[in-house]
C-alpha atoms as a PDB file:
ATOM      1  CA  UNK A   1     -12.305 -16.487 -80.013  1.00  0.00           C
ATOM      2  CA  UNK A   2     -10.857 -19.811 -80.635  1.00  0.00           C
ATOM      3  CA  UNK A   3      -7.542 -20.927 -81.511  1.00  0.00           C
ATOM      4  CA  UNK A   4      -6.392 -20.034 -85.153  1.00  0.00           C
ATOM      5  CA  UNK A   5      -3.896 -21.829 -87.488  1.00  0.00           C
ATOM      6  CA  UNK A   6      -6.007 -22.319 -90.214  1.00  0.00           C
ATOM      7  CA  UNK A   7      -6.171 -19.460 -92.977  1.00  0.00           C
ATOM      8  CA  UNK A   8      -9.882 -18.418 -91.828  1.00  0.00           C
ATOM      9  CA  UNK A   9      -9.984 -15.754 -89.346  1.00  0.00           C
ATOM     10  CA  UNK A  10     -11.235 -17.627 -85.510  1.00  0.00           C
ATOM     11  CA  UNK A  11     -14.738 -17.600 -84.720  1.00  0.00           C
ATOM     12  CA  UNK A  12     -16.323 -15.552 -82.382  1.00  0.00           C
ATOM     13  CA  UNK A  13     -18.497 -17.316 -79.403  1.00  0.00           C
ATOM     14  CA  UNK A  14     -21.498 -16.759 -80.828  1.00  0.00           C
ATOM     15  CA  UNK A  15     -20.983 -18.697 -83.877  1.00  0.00           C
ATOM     16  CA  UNK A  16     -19.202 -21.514 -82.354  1.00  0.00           C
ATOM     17  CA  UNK A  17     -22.302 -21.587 -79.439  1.00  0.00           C
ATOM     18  CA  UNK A  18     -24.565 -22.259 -82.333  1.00  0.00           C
ATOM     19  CA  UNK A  19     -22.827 -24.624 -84.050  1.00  0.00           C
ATOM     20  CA  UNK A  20     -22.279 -26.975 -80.689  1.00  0.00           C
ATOM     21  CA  UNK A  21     -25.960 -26.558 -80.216  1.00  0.00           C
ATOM     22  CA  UNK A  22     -26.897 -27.447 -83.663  1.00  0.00           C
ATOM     23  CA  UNK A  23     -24.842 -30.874 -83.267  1.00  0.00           C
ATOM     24  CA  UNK A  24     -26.309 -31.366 -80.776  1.00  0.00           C
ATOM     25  CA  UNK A  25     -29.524 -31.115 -82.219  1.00  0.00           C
ATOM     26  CA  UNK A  26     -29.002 -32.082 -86.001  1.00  0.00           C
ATOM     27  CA  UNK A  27     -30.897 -35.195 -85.911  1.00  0.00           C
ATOM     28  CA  UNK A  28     -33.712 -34.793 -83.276  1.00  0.00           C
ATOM     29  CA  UNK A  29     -36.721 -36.476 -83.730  1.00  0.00           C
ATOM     30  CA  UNK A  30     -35.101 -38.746 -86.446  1.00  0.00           C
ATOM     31  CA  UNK A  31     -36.577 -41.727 -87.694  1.00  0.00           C
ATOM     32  CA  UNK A  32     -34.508 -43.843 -88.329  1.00  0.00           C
ATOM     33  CA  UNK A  33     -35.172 -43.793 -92.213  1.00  0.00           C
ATOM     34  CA  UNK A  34     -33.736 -41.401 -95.604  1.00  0.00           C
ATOM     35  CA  UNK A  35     -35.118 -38.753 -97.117  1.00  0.00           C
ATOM     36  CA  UNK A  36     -35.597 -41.286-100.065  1.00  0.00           C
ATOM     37  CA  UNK A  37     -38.026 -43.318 -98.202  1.00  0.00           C
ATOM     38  CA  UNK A  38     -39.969 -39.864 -97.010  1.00  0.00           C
ATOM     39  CA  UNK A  39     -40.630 -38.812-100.483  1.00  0.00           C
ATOM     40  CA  UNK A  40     -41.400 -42.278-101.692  1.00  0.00           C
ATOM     41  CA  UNK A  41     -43.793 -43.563 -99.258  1.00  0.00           C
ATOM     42  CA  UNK A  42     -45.107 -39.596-100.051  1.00  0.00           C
ATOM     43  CA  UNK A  43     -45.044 -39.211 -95.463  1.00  0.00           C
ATOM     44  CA  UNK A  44     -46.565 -35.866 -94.757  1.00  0.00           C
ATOM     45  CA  UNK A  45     -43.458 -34.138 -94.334  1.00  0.00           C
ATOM     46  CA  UNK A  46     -41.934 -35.167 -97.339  1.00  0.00           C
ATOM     47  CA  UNK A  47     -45.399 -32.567 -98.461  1.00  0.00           C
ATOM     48  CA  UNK A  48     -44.449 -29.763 -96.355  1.00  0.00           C
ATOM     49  CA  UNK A  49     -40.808 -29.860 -97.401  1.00  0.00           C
ATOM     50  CA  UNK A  50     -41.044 -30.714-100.944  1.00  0.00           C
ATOM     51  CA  UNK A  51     -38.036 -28.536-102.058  1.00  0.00           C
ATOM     52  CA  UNK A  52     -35.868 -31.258-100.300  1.00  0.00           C
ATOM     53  CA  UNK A  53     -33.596 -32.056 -97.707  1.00  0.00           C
ATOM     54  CA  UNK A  54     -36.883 -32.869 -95.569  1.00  0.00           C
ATOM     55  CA  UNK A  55     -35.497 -34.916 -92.998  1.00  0.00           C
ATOM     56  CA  UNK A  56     -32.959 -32.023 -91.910  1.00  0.00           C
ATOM     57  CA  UNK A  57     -35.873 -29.414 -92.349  1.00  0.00           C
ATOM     58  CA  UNK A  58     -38.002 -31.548 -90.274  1.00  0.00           C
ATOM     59  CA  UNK A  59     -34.641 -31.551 -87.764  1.00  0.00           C
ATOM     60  CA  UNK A  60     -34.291 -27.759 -87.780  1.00  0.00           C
ATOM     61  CA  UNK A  61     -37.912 -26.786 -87.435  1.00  0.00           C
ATOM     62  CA  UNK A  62     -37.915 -29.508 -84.130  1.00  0.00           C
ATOM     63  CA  UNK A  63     -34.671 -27.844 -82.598  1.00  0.00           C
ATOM     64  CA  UNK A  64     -35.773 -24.350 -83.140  1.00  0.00           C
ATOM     65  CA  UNK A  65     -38.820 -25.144 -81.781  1.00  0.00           C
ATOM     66  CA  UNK A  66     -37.194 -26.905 -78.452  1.00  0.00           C
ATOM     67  CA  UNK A  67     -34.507 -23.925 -77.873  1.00  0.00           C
ATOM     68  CA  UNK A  68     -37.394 -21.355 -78.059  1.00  0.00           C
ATOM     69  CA  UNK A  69     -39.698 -23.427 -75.315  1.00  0.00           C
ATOM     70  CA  UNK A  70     -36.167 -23.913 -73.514  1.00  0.00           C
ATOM     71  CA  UNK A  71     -35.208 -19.989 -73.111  1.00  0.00           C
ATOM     72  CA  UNK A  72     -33.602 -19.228 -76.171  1.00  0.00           C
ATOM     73  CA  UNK A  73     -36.622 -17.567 -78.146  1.00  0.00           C
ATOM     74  CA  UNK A  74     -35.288 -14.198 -78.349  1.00  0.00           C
ATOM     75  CA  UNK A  75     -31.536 -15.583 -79.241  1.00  0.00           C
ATOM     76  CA  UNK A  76     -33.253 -17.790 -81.810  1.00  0.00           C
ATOM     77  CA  UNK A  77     -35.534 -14.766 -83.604  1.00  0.00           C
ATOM     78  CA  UNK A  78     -33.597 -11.530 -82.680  1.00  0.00           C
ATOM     79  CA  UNK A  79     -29.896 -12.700 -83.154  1.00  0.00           C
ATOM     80  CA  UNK A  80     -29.544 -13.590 -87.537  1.00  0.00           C
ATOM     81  CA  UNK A  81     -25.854 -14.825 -87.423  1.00  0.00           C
ATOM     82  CA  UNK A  82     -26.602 -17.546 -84.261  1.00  0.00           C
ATOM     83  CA  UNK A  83     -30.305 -19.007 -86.067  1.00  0.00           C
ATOM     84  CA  UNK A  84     -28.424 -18.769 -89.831  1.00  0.00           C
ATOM     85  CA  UNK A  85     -25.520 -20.901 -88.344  1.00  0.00           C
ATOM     86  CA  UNK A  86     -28.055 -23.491 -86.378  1.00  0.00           C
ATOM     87  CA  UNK A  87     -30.208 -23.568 -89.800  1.00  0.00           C
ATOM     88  CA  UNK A  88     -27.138 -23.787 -92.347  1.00  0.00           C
ATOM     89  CA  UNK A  89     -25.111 -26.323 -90.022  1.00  0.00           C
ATOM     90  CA  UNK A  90     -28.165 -28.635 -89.564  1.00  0.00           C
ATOM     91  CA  UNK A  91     -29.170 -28.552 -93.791  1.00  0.00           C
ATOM     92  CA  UNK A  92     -25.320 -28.841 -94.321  1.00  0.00           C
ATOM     93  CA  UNK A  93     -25.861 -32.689 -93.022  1.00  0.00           C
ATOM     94  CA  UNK A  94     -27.998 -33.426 -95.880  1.00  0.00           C
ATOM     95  CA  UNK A  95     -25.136 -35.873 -97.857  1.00  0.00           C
ATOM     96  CA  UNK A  96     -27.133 -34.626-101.019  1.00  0.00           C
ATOM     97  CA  UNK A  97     -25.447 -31.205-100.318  1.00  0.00           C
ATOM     98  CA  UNK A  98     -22.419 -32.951 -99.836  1.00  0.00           C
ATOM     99  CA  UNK A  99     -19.975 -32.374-102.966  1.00  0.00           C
ATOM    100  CA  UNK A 100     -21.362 -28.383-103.083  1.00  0.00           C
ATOM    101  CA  UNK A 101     -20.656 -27.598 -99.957  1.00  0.00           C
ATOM    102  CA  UNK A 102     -17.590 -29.562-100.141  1.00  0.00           C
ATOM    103  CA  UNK A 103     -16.576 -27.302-103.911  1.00  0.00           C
ATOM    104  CA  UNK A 104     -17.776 -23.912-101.665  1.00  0.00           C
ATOM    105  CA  UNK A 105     -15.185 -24.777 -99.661  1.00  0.00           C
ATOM    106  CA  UNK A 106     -12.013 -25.078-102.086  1.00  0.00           C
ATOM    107  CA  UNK A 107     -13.220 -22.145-103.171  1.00  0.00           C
ATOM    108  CA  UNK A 108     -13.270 -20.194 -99.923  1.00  0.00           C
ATOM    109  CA  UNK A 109      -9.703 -21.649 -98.804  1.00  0.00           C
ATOM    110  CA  UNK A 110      -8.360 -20.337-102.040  1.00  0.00           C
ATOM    111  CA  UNK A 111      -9.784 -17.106-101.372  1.00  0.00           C
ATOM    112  CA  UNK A 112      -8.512 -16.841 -98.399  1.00  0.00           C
ATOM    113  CA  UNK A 113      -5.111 -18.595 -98.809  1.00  0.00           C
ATOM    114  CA  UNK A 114      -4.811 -15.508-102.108  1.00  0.00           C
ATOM    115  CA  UNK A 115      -5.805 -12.849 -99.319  1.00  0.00           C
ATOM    116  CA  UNK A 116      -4.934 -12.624 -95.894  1.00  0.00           C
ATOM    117  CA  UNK A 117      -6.005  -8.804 -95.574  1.00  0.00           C
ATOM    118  CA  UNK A 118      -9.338  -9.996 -93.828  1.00  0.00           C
ATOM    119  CA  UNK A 119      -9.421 -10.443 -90.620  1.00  0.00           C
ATOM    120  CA  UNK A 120     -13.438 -11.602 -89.643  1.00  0.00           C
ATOM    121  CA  UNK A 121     -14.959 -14.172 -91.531  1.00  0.00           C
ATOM    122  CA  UNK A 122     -18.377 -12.889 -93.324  1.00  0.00           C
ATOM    123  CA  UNK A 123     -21.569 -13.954 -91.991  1.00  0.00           C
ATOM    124  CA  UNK A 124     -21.750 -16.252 -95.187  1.00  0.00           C
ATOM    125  CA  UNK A 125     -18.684 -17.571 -94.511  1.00  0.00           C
ATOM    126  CA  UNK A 126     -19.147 -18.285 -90.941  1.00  0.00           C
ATOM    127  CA  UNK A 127     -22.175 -19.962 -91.916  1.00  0.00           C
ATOM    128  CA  UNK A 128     -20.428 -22.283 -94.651  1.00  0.00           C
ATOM    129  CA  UNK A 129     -16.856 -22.764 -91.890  1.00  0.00           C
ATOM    130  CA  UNK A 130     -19.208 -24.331 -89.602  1.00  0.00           C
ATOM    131  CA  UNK A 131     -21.039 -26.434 -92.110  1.00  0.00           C
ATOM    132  CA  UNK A 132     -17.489 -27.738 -92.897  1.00  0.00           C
ATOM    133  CA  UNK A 133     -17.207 -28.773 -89.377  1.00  0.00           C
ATOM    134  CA  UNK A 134     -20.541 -30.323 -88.603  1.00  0.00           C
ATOM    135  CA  UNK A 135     -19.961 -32.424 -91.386  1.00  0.00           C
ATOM    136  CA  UNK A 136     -16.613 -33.404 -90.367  1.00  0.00           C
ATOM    137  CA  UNK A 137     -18.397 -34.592 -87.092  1.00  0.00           C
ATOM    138  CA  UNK A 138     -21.775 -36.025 -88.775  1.00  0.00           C
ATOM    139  CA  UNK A 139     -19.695 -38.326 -90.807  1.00  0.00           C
ATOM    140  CA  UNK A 140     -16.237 -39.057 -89.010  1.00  0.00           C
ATOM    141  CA  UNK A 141     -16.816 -42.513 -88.551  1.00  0.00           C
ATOM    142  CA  UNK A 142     -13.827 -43.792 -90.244  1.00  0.00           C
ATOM    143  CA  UNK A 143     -11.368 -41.006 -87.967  1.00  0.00           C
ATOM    144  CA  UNK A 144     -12.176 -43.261 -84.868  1.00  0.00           C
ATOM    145  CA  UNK A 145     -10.414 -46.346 -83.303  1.00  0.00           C
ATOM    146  CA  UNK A 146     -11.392 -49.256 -86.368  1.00  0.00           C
ATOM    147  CA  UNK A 147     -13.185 -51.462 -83.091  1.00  0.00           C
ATOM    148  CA  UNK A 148     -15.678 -48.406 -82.812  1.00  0.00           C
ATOM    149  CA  UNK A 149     -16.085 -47.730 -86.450  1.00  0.00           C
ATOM    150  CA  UNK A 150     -16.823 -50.959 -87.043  1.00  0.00           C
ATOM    151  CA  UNK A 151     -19.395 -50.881 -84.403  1.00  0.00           C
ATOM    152  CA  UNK A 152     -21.238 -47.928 -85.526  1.00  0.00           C
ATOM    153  CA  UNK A 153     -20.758 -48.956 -89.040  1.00  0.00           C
ATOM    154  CA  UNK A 154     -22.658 -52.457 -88.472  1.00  0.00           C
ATOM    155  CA  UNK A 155     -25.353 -50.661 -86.880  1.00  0.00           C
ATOM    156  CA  UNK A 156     -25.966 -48.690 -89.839  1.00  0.00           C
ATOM    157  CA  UNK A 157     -26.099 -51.707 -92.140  1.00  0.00           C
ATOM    158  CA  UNK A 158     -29.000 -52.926 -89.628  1.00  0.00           C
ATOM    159  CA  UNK A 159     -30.580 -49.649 -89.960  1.00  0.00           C
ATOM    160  CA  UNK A 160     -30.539 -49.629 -93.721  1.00  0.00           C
ATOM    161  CA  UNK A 161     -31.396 -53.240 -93.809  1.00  0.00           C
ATOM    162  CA  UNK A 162     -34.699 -52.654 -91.506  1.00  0.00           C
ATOM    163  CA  UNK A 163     -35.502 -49.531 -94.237  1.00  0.00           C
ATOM    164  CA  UNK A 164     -35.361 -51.907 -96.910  1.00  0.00           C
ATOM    165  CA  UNK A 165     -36.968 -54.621 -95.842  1.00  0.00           C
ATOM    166  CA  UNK A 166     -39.987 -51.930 -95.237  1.00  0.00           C
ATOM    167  CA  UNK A 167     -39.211 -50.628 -98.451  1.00  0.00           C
ATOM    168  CA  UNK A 168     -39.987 -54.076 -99.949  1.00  0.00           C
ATOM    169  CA  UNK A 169     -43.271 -54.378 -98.037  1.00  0.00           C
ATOM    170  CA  UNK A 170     -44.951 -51.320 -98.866  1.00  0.00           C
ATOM    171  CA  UNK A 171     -43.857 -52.152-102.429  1.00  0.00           C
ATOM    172  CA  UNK A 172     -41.230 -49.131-103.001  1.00  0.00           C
ATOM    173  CA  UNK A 173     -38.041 -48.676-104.400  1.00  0.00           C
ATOM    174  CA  UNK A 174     -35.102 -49.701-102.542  1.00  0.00           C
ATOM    175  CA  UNK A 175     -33.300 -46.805-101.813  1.00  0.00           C
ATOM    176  CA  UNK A 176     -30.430 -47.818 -99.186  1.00  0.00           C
ATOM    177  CA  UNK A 177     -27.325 -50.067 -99.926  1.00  0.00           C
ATOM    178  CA  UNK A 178     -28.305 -53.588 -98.083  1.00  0.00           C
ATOM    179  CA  UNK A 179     -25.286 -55.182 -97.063  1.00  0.00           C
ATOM    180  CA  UNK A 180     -24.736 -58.158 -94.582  1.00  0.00           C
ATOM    181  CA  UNK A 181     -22.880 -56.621 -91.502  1.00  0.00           C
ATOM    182  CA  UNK A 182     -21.365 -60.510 -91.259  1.00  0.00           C
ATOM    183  CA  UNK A 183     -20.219 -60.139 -95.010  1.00  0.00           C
ATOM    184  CA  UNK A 184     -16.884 -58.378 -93.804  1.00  0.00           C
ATOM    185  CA  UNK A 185     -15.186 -57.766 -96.691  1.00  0.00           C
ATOM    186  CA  UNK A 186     -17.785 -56.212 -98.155  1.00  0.00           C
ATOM    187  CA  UNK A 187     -18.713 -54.219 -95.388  1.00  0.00           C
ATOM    188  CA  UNK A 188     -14.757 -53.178 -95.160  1.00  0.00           C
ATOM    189  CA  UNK A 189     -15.267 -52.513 -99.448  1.00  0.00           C
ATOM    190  CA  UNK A 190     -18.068 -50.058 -98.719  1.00  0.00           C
ATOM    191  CA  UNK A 191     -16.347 -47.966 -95.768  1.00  0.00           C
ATOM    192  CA  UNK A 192     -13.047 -47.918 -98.129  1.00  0.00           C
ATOM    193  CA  UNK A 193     -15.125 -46.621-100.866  1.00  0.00           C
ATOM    194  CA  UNK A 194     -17.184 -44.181 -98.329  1.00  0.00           C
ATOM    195  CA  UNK A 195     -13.998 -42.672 -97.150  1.00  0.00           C
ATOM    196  CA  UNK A 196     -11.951 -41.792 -99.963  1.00  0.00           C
ATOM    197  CA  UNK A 197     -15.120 -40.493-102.071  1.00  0.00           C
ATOM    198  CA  UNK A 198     -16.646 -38.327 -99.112  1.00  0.00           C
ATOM    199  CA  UNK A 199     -14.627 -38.288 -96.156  1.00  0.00           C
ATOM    200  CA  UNK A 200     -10.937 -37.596 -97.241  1.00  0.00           C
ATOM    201  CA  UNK A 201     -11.671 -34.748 -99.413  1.00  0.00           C
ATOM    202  CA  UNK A 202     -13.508 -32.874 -96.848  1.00  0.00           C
ATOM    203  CA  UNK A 203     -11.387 -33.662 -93.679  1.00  0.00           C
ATOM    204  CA  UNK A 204      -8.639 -32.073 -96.105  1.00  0.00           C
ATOM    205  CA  UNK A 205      -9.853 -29.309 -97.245  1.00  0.00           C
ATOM    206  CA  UNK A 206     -10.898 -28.647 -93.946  1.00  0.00           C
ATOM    207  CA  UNK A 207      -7.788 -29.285 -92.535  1.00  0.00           C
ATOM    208  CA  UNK A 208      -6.200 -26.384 -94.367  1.00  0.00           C
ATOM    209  CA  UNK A 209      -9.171 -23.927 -93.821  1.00  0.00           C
ATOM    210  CA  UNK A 210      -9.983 -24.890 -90.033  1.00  0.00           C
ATOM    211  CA  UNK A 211      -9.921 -22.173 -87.479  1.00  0.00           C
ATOM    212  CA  UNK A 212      -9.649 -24.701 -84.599  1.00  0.00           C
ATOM    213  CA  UNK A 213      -6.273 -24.593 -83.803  1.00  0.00           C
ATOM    214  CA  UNK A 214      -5.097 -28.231 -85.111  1.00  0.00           C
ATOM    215  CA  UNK A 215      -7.424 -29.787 -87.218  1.00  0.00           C
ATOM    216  CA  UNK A 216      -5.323 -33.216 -88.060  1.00  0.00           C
ATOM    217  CA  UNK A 217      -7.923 -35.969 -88.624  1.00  0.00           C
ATOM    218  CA  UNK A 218      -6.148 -37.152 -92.383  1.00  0.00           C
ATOM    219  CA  UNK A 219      -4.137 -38.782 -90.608  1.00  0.00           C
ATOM    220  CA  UNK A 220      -6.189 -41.462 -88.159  1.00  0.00           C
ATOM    221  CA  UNK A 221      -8.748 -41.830 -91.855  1.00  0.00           C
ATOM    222  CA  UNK A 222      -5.787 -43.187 -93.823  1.00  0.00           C
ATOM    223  CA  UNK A 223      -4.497 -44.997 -91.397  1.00  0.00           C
ATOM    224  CA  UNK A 224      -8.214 -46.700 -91.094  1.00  0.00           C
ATOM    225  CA  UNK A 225      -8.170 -46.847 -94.761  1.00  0.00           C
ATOM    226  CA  UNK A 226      -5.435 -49.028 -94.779  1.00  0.00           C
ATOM    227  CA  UNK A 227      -6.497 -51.194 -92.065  1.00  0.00           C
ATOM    228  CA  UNK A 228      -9.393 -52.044 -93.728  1.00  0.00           C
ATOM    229  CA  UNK A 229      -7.326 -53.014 -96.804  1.00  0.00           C
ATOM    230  CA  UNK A 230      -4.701 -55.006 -95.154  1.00  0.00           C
ATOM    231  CA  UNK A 231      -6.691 -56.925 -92.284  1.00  0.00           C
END
């Protein structure tokens, strides 16, 4: 079991097993584009996963596939609570999901903040806990030291400046936010705006509900929040 300050009962090996593996393996095989640009450029599988997230389906379907040529077949098929927690975790890093999964989870703190009776997470619940925290990991950029944020955040600009730019040649919509990574202040304008819209309310709520003894990442985000805006 781990550590547990956090009003959700600790979760057992198993769970938290699957949810290390799954970041681990959340993005493999990405491509370096969005799910926007799959379903507009109409790849093939933005056809085999037309009821969205297809990226992170595409991700799941790879990782499943390596842990069962890797030993972990009959974990993977025979065990429901360690494959739902790989599947859920991975899909939960589709930011379209974002602000449910993020609602699901006020509602489960109140829950369990109104009732303390409990004393083992549901499967469900397990399943959306560790959603919380790959989440909290998939998009914790602005929690790190600002030289390293800034550093990952540049690259992304790149990234979503190489999409568009194919975008624009194959004569689709633009579907990423281009930005100059030398444009600082407008690079420092998007992270503020990224932060307090996505990150902070998740890191919080999580903060409360975490079973992982102390969860206290609020802290380091504002603080990079206001580095941004004073520097």
């Amino acid at each position: 079991m781990l550590s547990h300050q956090g009003v959700v009962p600790p979760l057992d090996w198993i769970t938290v097993w699957a949810l290390l593996l799954a970041a681990a393996g959340h993005d493999v095989g990405h491509p370096g584009l969005s799910n926007a640009f799959m379903v507009n450029a109409r790849t093939p599988i933005s056809h085999v996963f037309s009821d969205g997230s297809v990226l992170e389906n595409f991700h799941r379907i790879t990782f499943t596939r390596m842990l069962r040529q890797h030993g972990f077949g009959k974990l993977v098929d025979t065990h429901a609570g360690f494959r739902r927690v790989i599947v859920s975790s991975v899909l939960a890093t589709d930011m379209g999901r974002h602000f449910p999964i993020v609602e699901e989870l006020k509602a489960l703190c109140k829950l369990w903040e109104d009732d303390e009776s409990t004393i083992e997470a549901s499967l469900d619940e397990k399943a959306l806990i560790t959603a919380g925290l790959i989440k909290c990991g998939d998009i914790s950029n602005s929690s790190r030291p600002h030289h390293i944020s800034l550093t990952w955040s540049s690259c992304l600009l790149h990234e979503w400046s190489r999409q568009a730019a194919l975008e624009n040649d194959l004569h689709l919509p633009v579907s990423v936010v281009t930005l100059d990574p030398a444009e600082k202040r407008a690079q420092a304008k998007s992270q503020i705006g990224f932060t307090t819209l996505f990150v902070l309310p998740l890191f919080s709520v999580m903060e409360t509900l975490s079973p992982i003894g102390e969860f206290n990442a609020c802290h380091p985000i504002i603080h990079f929040v206001f580095h941004l805006i004073w520097c």
